[in-house]
PDB file of N, CA and C in Angstrom:
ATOM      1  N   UNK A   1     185.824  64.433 159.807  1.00  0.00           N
ATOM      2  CA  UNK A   1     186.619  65.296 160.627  1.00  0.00           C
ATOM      3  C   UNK A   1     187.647  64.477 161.405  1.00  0.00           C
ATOM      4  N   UNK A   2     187.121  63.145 161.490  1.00  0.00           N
ATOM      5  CA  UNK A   2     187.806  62.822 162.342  1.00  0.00           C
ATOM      6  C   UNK A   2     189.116  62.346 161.695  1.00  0.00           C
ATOM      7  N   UNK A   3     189.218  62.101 160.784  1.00  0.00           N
ATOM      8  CA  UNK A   3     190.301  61.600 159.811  1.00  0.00           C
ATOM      9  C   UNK A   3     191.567  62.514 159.500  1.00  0.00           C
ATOM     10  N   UNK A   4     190.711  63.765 159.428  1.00  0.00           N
ATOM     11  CA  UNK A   4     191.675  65.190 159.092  1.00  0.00           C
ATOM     12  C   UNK A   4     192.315  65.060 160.324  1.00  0.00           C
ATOM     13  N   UNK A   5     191.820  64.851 161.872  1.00  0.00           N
ATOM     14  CA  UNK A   5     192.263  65.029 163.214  1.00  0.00           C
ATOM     15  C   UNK A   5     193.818  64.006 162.980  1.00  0.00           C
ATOM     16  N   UNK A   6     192.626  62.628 162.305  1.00  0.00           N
ATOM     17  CA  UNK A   6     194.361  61.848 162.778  1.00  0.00           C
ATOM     18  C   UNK A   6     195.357  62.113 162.008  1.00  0.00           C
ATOM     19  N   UNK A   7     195.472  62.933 161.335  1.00  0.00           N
ATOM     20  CA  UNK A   7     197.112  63.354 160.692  1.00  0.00           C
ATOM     21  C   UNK A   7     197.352  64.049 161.640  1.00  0.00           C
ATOM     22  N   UNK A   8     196.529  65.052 162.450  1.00  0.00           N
ATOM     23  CA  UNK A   8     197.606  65.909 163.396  1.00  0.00           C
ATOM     24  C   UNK A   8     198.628  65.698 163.973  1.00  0.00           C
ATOM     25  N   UNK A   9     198.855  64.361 164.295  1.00  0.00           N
ATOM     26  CA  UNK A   9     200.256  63.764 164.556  1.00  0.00           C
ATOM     27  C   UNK A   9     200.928  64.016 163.978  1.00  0.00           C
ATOM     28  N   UNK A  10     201.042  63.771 162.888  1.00  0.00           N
ATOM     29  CA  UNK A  10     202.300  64.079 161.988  1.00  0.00           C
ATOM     30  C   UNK A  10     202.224  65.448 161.462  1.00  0.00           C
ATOM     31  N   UNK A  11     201.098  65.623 161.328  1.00  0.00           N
ATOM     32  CA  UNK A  11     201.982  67.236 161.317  1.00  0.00           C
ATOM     33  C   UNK A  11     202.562  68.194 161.885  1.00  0.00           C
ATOM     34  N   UNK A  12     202.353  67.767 163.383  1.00  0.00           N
ATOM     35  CA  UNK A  12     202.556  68.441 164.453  1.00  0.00           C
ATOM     36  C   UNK A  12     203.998  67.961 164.613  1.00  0.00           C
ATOM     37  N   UNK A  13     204.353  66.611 164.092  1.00  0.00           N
ATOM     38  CA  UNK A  13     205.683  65.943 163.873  1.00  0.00           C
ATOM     39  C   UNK A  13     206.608  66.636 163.214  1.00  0.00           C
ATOM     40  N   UNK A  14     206.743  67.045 162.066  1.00  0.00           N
ATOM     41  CA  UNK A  14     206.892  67.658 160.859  1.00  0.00           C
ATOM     42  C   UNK A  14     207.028  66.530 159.980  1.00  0.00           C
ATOM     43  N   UNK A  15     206.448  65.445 160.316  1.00  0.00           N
ATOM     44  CA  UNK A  15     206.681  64.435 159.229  1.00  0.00           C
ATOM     45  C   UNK A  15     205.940  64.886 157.733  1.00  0.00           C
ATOM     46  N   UNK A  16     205.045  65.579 158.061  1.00  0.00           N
ATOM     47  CA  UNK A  16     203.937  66.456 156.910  1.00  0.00           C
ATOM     48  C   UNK A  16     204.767  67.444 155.594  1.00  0.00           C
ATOM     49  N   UNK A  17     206.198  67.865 156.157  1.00  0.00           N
ATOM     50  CA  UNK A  17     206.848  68.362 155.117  1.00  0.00           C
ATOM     51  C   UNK A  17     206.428  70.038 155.494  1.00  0.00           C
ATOM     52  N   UNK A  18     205.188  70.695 156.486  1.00  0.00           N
ATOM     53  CA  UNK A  18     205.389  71.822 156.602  1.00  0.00           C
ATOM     54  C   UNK A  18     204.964  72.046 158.010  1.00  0.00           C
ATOM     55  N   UNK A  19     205.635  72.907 158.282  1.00  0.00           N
ATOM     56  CA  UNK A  19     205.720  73.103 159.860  1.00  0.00           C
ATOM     57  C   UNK A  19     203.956  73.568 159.703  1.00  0.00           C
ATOM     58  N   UNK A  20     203.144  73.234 161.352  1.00  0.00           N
ATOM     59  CA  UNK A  20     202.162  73.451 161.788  1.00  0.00           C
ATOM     60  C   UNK A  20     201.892  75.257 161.592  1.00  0.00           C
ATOM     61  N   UNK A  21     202.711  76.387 161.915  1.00  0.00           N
ATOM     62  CA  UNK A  21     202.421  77.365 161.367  1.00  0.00           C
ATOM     63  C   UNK A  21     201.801  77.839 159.560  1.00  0.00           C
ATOM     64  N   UNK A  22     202.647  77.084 158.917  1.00  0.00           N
ATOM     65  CA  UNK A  22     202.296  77.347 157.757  1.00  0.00           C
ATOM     66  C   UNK A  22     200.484  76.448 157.096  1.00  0.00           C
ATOM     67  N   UNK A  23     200.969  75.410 157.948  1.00  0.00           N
ATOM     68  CA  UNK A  23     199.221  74.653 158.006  1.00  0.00           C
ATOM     69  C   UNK A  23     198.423  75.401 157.962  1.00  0.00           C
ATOM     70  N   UNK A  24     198.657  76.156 159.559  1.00  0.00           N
ATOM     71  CA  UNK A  24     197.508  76.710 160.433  1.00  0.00           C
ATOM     72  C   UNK A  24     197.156  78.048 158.992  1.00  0.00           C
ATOM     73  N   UNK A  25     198.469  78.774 158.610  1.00  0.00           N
ATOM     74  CA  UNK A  25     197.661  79.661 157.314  1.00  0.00           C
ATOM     75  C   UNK A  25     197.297  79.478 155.825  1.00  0.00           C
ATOM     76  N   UNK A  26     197.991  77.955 155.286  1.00  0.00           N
ATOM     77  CA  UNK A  26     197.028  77.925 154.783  1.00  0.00           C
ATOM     78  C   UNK A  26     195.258  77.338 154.371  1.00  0.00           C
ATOM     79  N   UNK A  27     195.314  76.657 156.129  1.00  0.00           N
ATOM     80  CA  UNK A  27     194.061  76.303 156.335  1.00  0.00           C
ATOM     81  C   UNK A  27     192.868  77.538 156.597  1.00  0.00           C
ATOM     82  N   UNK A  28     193.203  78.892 157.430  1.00  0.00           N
ATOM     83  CA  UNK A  28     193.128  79.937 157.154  1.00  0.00           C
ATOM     84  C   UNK A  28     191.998  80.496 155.977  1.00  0.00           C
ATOM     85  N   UNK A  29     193.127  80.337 154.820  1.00  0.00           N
ATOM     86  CA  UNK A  29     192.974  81.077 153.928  1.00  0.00           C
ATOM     87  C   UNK A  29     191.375  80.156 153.392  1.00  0.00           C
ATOM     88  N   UNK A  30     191.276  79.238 153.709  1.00  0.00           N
ATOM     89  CA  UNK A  30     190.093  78.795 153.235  1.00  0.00           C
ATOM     90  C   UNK A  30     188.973  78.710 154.290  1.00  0.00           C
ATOM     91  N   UNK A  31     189.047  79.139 155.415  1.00  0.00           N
ATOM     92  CA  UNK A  31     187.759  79.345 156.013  1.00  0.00           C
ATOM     93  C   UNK A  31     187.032  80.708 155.544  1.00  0.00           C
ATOM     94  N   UNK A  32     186.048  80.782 155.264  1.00  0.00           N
ATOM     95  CA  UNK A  32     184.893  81.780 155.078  1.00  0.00           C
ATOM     96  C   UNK A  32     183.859  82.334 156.337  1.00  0.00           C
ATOM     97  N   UNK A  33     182.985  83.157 156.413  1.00  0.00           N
ATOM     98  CA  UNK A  33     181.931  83.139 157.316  1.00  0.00           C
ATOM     99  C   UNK A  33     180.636  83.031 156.579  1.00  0.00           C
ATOM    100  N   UNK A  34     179.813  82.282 156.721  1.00  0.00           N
ATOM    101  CA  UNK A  34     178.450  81.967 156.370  1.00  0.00           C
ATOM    102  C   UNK A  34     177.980  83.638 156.334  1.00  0.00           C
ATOM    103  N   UNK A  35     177.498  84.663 155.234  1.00  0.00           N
ATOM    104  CA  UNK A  35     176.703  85.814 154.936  1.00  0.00           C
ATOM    105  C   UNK A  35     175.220  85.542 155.936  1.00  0.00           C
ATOM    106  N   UNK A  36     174.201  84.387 155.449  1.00  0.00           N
ATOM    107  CA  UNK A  36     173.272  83.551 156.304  1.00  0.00           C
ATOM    108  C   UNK A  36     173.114  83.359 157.388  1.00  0.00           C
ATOM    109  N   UNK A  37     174.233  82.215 157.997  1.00  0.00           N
ATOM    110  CA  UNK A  37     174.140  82.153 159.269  1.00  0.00           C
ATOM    111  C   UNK A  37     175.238  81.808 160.289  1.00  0.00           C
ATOM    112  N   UNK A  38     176.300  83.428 159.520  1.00  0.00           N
ATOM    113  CA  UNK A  38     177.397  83.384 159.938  1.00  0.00           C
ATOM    114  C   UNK A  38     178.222  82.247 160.862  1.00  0.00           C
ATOM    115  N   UNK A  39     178.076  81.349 160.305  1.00  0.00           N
ATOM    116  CA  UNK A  39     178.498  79.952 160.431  1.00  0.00           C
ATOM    117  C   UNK A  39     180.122  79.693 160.525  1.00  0.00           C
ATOM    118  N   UNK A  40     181.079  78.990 160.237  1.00  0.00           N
ATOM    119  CA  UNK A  40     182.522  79.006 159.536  1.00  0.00           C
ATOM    120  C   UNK A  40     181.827  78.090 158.723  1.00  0.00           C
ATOM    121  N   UNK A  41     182.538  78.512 157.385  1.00  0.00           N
ATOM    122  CA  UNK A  41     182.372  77.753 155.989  1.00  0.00           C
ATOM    123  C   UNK A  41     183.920  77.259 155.305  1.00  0.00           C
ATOM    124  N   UNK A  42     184.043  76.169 155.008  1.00  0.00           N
ATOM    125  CA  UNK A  42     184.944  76.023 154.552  1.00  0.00           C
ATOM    126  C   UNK A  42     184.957  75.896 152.917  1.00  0.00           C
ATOM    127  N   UNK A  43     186.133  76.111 152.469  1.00  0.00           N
ATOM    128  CA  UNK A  43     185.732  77.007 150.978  1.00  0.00           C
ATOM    129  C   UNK A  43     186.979  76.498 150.083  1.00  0.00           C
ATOM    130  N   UNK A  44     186.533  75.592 149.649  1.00  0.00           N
ATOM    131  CA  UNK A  44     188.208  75.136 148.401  1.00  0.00           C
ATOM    132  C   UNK A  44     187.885  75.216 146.869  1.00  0.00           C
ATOM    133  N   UNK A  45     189.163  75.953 147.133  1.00  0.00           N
ATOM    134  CA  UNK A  45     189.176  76.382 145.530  1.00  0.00           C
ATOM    135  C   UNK A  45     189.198  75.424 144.362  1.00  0.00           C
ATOM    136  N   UNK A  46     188.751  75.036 143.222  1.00  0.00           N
ATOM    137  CA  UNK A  46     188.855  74.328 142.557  1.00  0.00           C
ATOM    138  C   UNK A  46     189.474  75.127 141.057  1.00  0.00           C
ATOM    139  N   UNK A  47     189.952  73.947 140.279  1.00  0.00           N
ATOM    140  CA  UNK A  47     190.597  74.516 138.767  1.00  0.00           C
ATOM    141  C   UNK A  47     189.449  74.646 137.921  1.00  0.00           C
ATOM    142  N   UNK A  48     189.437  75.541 136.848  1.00  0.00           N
ATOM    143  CA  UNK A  48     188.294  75.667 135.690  1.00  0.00           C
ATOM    144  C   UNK A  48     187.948  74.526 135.671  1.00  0.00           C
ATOM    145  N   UNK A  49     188.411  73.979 135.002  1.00  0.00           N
ATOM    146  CA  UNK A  49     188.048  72.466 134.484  1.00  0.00           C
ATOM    147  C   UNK A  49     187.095  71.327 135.535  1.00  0.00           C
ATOM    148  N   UNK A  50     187.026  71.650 136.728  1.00  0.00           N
ATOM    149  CA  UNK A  50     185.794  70.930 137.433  1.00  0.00           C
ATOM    150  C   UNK A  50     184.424  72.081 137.480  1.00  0.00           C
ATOM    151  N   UNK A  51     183.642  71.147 137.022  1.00  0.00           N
ATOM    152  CA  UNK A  51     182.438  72.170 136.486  1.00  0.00           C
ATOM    153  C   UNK A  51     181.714  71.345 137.464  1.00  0.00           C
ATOM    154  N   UNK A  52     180.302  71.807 137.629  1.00  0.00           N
ATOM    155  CA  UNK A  52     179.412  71.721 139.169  1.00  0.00           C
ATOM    156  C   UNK A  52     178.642  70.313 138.193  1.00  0.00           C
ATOM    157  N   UNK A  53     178.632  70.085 136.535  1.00  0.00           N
ATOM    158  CA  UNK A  53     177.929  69.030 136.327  1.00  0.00           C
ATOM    159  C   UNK A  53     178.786  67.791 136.158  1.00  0.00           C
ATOM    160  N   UNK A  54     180.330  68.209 136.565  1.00  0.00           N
ATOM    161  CA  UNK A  54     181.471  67.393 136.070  1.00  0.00           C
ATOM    162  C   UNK A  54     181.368  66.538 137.468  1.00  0.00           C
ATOM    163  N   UNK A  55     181.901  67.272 138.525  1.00  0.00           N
ATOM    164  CA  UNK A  55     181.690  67.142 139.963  1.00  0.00           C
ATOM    165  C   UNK A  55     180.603  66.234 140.291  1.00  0.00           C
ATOM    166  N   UNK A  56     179.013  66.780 139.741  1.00  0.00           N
ATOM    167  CA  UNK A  56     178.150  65.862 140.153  1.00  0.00           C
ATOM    168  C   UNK A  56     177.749  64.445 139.450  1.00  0.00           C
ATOM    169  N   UNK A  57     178.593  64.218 137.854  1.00  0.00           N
ATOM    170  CA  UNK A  57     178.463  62.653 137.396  1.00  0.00           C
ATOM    171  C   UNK A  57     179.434  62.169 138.431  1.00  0.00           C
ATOM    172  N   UNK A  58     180.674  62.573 139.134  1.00  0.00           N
ATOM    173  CA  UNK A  58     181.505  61.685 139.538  1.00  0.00           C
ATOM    174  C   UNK A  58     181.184  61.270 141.202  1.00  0.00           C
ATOM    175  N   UNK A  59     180.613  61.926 141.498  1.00  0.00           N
ATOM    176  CA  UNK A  59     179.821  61.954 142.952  1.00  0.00           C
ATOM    177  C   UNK A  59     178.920  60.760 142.892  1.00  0.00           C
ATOM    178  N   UNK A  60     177.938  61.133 142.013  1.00  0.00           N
ATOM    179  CA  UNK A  60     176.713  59.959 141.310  1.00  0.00           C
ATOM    180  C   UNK A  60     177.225  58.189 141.057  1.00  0.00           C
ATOM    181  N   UNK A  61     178.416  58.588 140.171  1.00  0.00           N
ATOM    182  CA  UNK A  61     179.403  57.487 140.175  1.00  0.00           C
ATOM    183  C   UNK A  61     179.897  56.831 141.402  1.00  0.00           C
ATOM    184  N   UNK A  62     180.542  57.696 141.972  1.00  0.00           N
ATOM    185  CA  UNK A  62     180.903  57.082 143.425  1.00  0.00           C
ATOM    186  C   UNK A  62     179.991  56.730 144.309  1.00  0.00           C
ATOM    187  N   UNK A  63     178.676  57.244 144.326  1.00  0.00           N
ATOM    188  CA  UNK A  63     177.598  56.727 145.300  1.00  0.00           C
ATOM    189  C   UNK A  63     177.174  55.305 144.567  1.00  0.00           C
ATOM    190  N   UNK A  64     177.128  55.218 143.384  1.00  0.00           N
ATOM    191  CA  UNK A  64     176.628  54.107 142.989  1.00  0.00           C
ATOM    192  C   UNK A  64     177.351  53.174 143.113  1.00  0.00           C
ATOM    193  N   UNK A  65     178.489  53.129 143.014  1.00  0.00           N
ATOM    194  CA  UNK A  65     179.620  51.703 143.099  1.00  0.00           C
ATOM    195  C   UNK A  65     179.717  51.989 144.233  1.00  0.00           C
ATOM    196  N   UNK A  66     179.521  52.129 145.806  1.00  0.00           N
ATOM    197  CA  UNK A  66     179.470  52.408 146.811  1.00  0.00           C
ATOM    198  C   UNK A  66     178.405  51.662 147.619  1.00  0.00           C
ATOM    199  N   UNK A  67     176.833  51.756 146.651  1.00  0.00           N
ATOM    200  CA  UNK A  67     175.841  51.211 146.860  1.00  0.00           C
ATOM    201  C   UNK A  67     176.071  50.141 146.180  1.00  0.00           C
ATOM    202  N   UNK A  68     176.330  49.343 144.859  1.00  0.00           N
ATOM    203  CA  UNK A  68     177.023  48.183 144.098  1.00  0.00           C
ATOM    204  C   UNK A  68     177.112  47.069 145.590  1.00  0.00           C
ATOM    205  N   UNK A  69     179.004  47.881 145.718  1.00  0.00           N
ATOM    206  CA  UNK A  69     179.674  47.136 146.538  1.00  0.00           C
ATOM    207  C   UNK A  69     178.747  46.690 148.563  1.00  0.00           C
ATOM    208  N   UNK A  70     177.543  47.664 148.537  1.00  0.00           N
ATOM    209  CA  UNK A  70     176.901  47.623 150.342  1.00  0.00           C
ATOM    210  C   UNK A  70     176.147  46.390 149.682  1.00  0.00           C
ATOM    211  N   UNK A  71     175.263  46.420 148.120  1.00  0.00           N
ATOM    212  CA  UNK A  71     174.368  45.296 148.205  1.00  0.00           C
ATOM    213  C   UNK A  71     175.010  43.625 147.539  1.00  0.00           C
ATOM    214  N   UNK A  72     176.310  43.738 147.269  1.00  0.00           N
ATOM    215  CA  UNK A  72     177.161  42.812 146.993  1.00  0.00           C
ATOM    216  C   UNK A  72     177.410  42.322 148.372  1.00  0.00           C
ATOM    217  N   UNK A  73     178.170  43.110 149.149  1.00  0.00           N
ATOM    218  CA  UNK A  73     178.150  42.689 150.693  1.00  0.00           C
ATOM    219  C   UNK A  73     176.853  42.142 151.473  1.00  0.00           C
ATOM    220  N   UNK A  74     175.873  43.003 151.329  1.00  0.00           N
ATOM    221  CA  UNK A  74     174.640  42.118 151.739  1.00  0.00           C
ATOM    222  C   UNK A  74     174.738  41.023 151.752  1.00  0.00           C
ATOM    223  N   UNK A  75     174.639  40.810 150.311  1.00  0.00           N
ATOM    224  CA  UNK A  75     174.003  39.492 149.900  1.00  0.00           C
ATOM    225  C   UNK A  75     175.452  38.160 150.777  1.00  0.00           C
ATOM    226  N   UNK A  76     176.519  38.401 150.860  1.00  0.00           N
ATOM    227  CA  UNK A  76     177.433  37.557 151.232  1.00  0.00           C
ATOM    228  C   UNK A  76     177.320  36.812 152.761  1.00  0.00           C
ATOM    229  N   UNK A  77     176.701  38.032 153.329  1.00  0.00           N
ATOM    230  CA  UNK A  77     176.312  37.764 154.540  1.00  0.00           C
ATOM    231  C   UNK A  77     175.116  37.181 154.637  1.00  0.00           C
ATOM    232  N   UNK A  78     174.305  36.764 154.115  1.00  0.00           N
ATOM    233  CA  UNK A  78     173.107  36.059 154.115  1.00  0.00           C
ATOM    234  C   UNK A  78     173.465  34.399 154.226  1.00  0.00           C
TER     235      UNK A  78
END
């Protein structure tokens, strides 16, 4: 969250290419309410072509060279 925060500068700049109104709707358009526990849910649309088992080899992938690179670092610091 906190990362999304630090662009607010610039978008609030217009260095972002769209004024903060148009942000604000189409950030909008992707909040949901939790059915459950009427929560705010945030909700992005994806293209056909990312499938929930496509999504989860590349996740898997990224955790692992993630973990790779923490026990490569370990070891340097020893």
């Amino acid at each position: 969250m906190k990362l999304i925060e630090s662009f607010e500068g610039n978008a609030t700049n217009g260095k972002a290419g769209t004024s903060p109104n148009q942000l604000d709707q189409a950030l909008s358009a992707l909040f949901t309410q939790d059915a459950r526990t009427h929560r705010p849910s945030l909700t992005i649309p994806l293209p056909e072509s990312v499938t929930q088992e496509r999504l989860a080899g590349a996740m898997s992938a990224l955790l692992t060279a993630f973990g790779q690179r923490g026990t490569a670092a370990g070891r340097e610091s020893e």
